[in-house]
C-alpha atoms as a PDB file:
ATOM      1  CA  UNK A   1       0.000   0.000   0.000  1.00  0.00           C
ATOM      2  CA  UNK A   2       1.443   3.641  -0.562  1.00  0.00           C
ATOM      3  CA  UNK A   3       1.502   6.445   1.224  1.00  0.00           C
ATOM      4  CA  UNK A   4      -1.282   7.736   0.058  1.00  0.00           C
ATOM      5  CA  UNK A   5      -2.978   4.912   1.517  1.00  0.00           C
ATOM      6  CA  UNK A   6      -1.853   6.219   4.980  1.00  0.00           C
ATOM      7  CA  UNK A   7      -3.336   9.434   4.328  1.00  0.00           C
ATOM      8  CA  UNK A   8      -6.462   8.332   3.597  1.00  0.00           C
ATOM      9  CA  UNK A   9      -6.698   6.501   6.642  1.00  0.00           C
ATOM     10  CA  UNK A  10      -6.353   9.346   8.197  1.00  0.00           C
ATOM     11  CA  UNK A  11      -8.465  11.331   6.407  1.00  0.00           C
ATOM     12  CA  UNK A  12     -11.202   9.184   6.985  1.00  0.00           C
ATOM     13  CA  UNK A  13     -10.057   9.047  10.977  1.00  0.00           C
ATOM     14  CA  UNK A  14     -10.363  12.679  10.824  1.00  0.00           C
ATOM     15  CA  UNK A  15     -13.770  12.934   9.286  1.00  0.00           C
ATOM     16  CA  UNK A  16     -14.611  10.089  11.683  1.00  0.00           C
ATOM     17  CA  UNK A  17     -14.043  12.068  14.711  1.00  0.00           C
ATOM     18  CA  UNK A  18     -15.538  15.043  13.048  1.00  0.00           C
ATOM     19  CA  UNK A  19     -18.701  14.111  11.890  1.00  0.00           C
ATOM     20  CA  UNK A  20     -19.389  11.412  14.166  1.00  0.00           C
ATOM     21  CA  UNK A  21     -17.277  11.928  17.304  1.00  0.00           C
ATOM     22  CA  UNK A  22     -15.261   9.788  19.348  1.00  0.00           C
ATOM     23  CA  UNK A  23     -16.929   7.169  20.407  1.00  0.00           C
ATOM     24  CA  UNK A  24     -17.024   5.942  16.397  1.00  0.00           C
ATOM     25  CA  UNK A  25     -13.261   5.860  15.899  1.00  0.00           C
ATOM     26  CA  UNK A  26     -13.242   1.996  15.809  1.00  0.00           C
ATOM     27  CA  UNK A  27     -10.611   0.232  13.660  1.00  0.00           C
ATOM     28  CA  UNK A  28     -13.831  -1.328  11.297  1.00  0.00           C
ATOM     29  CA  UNK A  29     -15.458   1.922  10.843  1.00  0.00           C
ATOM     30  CA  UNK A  30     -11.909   3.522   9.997  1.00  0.00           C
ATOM     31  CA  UNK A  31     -11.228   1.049   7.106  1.00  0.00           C
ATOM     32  CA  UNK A  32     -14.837   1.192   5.970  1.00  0.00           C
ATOM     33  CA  UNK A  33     -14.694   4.850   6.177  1.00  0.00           C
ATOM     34  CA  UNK A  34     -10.734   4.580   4.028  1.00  0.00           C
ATOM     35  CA  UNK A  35     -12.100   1.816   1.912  1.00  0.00           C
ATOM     36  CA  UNK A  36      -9.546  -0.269   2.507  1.00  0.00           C
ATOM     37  CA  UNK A  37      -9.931  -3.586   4.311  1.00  0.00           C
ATOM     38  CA  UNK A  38      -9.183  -4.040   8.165  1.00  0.00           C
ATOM     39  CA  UNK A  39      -6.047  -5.830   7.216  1.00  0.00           C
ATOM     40  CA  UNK A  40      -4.881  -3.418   5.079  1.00  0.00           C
ATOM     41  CA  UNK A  41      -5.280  -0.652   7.809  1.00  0.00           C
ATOM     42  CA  UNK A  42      -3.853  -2.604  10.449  1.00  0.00           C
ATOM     43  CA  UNK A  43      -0.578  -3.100   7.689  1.00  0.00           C
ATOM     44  CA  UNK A  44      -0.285   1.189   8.346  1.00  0.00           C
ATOM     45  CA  UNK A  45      -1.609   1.344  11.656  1.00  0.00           C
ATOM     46  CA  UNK A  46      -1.011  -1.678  14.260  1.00  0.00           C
ATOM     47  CA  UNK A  47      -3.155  -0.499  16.333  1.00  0.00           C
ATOM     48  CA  UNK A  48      -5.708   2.729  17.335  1.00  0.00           C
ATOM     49  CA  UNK A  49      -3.009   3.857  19.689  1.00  0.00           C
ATOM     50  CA  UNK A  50      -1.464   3.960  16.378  1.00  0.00           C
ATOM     51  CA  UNK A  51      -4.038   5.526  14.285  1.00  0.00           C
ATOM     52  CA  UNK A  52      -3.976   8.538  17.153  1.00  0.00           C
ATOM     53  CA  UNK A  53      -0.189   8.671  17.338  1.00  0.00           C
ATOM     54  CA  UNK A  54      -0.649   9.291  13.018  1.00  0.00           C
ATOM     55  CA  UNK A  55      -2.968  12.188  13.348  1.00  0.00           C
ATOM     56  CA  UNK A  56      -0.765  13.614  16.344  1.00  0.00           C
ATOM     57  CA  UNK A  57       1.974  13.429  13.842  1.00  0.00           C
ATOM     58  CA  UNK A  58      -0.413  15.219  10.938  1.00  0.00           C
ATOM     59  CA  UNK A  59      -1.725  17.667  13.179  1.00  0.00           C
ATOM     60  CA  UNK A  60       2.064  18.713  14.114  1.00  0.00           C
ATOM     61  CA  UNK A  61       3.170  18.797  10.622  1.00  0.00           C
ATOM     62  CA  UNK A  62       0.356  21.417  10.232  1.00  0.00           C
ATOM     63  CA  UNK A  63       1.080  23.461  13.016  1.00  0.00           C
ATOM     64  CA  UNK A  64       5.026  23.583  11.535  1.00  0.00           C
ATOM     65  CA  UNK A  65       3.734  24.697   8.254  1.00  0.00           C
ATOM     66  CA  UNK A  66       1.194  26.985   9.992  1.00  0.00           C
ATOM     67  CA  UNK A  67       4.755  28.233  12.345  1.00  0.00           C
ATOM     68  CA  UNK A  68       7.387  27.390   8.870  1.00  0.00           C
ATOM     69  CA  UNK A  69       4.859  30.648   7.482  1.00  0.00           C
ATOM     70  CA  UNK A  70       4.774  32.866  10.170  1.00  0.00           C
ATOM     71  CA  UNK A  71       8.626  33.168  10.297  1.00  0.00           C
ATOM     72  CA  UNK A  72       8.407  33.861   6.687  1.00  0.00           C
ATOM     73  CA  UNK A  73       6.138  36.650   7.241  1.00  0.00           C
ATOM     74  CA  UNK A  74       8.482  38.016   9.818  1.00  0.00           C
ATOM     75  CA  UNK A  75       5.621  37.684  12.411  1.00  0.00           C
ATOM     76  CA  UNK A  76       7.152  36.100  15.447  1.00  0.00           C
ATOM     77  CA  UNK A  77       6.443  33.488  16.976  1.00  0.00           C
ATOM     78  CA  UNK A  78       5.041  34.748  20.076  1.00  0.00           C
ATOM     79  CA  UNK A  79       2.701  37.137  18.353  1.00  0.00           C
ATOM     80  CA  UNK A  80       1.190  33.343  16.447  1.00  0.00           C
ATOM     81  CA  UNK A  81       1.465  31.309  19.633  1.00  0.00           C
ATOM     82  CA  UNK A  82      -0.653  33.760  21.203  1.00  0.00           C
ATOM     83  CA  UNK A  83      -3.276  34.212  18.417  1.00  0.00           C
ATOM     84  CA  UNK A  84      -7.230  33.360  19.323  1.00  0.00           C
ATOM     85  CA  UNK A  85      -8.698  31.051  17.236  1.00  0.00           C
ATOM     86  CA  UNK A  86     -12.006  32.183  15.647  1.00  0.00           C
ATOM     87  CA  UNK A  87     -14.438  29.300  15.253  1.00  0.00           C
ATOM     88  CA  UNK A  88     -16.148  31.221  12.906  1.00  0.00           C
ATOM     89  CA  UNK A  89     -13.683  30.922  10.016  1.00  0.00           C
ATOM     90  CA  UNK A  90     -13.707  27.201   8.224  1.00  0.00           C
ATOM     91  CA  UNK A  91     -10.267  26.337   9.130  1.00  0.00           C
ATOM     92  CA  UNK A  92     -10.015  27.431  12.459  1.00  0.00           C
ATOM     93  CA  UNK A  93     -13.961  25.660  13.733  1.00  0.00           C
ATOM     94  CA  UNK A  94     -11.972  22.501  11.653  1.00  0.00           C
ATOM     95  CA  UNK A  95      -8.919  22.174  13.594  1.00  0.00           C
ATOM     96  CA  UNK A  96     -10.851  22.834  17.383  1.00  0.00           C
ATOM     97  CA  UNK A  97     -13.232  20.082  16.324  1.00  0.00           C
ATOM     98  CA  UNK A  98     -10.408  17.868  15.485  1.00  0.00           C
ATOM     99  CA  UNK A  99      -8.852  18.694  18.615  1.00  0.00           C
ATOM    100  CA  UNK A 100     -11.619  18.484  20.529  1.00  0.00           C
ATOM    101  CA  UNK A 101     -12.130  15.048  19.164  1.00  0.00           C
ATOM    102  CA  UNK A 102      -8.689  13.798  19.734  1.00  0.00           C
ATOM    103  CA  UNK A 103      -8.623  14.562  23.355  1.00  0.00           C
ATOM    104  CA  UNK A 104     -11.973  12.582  23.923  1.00  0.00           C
ATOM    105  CA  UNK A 105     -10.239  10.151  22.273  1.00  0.00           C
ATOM    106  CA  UNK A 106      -7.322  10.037  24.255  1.00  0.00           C
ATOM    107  CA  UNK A 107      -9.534  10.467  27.486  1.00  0.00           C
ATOM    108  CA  UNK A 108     -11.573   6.980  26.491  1.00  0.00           C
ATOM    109  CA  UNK A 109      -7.924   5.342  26.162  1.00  0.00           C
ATOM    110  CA  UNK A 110      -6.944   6.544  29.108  1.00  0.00           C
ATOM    111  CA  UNK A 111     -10.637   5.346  30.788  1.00  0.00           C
ATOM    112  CA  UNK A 112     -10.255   1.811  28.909  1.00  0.00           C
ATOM    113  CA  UNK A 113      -6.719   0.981  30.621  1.00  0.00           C
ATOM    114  CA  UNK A 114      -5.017   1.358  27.310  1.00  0.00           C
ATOM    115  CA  UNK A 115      -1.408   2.315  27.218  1.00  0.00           C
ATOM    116  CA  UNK A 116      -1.456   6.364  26.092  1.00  0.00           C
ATOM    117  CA  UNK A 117       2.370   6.759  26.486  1.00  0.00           C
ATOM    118  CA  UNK A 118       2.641   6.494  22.466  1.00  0.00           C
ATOM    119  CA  UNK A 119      -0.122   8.743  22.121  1.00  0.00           C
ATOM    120  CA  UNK A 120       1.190  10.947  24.265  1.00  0.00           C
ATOM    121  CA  UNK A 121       4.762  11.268  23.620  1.00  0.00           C
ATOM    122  CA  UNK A 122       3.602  11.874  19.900  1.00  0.00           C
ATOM    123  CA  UNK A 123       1.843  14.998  21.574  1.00  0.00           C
ATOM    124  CA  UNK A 124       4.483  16.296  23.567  1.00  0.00           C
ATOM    125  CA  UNK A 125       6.721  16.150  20.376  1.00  0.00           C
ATOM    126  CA  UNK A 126       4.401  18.402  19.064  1.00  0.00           C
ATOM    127  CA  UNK A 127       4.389  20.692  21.649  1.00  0.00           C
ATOM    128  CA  UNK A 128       8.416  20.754  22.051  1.00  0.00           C
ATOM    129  CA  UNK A 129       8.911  21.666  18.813  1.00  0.00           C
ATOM    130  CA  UNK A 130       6.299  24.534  19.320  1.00  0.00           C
ATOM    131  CA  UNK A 131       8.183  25.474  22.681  1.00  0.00           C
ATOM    132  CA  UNK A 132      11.775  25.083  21.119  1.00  0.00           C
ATOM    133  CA  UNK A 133      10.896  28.198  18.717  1.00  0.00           C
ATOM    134  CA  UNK A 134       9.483  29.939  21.390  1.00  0.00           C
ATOM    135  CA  UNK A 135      12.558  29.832  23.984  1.00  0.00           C
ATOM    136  CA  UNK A 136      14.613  30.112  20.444  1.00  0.00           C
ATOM    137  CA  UNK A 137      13.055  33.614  20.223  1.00  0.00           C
ATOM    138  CA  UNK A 138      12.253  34.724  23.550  1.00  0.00           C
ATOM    139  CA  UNK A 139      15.066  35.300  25.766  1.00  0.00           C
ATOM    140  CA  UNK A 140      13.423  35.668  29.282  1.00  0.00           C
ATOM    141  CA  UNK A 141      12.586  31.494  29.611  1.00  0.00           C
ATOM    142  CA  UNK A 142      10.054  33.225  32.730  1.00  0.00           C
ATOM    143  CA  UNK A 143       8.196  35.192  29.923  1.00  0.00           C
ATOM    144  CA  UNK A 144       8.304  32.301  27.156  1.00  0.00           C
ATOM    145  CA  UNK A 145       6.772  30.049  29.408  1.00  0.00           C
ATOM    146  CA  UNK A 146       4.082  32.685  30.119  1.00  0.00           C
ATOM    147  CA  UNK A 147       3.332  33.451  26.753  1.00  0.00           C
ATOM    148  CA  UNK A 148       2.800  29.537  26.406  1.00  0.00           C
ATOM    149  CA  UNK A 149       0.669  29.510  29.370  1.00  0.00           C
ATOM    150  CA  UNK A 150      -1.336  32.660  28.225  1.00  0.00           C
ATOM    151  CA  UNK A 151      -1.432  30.776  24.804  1.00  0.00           C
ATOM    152  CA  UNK A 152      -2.490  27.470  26.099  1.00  0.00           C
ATOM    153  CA  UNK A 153      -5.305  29.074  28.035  1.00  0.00           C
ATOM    154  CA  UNK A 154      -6.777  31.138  25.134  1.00  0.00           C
ATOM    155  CA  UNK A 155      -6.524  28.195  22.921  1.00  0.00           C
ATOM    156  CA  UNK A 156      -8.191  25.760  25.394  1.00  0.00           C
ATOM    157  CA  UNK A 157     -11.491  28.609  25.931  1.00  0.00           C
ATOM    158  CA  UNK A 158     -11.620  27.976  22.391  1.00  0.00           C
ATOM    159  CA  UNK A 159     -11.435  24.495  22.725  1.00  0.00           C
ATOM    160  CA  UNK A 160     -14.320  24.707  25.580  1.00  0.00           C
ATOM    161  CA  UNK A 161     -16.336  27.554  23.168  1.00  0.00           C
ATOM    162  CA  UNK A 162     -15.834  29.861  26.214  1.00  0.00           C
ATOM    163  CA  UNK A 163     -15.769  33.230  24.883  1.00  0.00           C
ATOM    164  CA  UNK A 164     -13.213  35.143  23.547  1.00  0.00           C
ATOM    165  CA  UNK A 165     -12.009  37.662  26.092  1.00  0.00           C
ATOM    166  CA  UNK A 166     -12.740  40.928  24.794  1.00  0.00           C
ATOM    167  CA  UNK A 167     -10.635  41.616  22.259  1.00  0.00           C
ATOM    168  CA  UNK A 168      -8.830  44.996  23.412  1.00  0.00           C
ATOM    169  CA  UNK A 169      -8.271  43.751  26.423  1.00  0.00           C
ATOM    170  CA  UNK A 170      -6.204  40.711  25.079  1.00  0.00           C
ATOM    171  CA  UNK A 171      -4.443  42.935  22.697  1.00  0.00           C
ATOM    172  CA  UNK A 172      -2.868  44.168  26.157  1.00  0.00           C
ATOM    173  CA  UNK A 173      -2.400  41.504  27.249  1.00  0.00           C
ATOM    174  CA  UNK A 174      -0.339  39.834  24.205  1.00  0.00           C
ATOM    175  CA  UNK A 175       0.800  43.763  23.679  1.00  0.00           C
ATOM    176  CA  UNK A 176       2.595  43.283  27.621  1.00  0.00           C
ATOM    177  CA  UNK A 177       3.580  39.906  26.872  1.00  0.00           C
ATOM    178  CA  UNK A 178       5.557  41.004  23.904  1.00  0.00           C
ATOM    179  CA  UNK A 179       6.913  43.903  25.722  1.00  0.00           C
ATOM    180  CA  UNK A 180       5.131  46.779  23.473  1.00  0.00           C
END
């Protein structure tokens, strides 16, 4: 099977979690949803440990292409780990739905006994290569981590569809944090 095989696993893992939610994201309804046979998605994925570790992976290749554009706009990187997601733009309501999907996920591995270290070492590679460009740019590691703490929060209200805090305000706030 190719690679593009692989991707439409995942594709079809994504839309699985998506449309349906969670508690779908079986390894049958994955291959029916791919088209491929179980076999042939167990031969890319051993596992759904596996199948979750592969989106982790896709979902940090996006955020490095979503970082790999901001340095090329000379925005930096603490100005786009700080940015609010706005559910009410197509890509942004697509990525917190996926996210909100994989974290049920993980929390049903978690509540079935399963092992989540793969899972979540996939995740915290993710994350470390977000917070290795932000302690590569900030120099105070006190205000880095604060930024990524300030970050984290905003992004998890989204994540929640808390509301946004209002939007002057938290131009301060990321206007202090940057040191403006």
């Amino acid at each position: 099977m190719s690679p593009r095989t692989r991707d439409r696993i995942l594709d079809a893992l994504e839309t699985l979690l998506l449309e349906r939610g969670a508690a779908q994201m079986t390894l049958d309804n994955v291959a029916a949803a791919a088209g491929v046979s179980k076999g042939g998605l167990l031969y890319h994925f051993k596992s759904k440990d596996a199948l979750l570790v592969g989106l982790v992976h896709r979902l940090g290749e996006r955020a490095r292409a979503q970082l790999d554009e901001t340095r090329a706009s000379g925005t930096p990187i603490a100005e786009w780990y700080l940015q609010t997601p706005d559910p009410t733009t197509q890509a942004d309501a697509v990525e917190l739905a996926l996210y909100r999907s994989l974290l049920a996920t993980m929390r049903t591995i978690d509540a079935s006994g399963s092992d989540p270290d793969e899972v979540q070492l996939a995740l915290d590679g993710v994350m470390t290569a977000w917070s290795d460009g932000l302690d590569a740019e900030v120099d105070d590691p006190v205000r880095a981590d604060t930024i990524r703490l300030v970050g984290d929060g905003v992004y998890l209200r989204a994540l929640l569809g808390l509301p946004h805090i209002e939007p002057a305000r938290y131009r301060a706030v990321v206007d202090r944090l940057l040191e403006r």
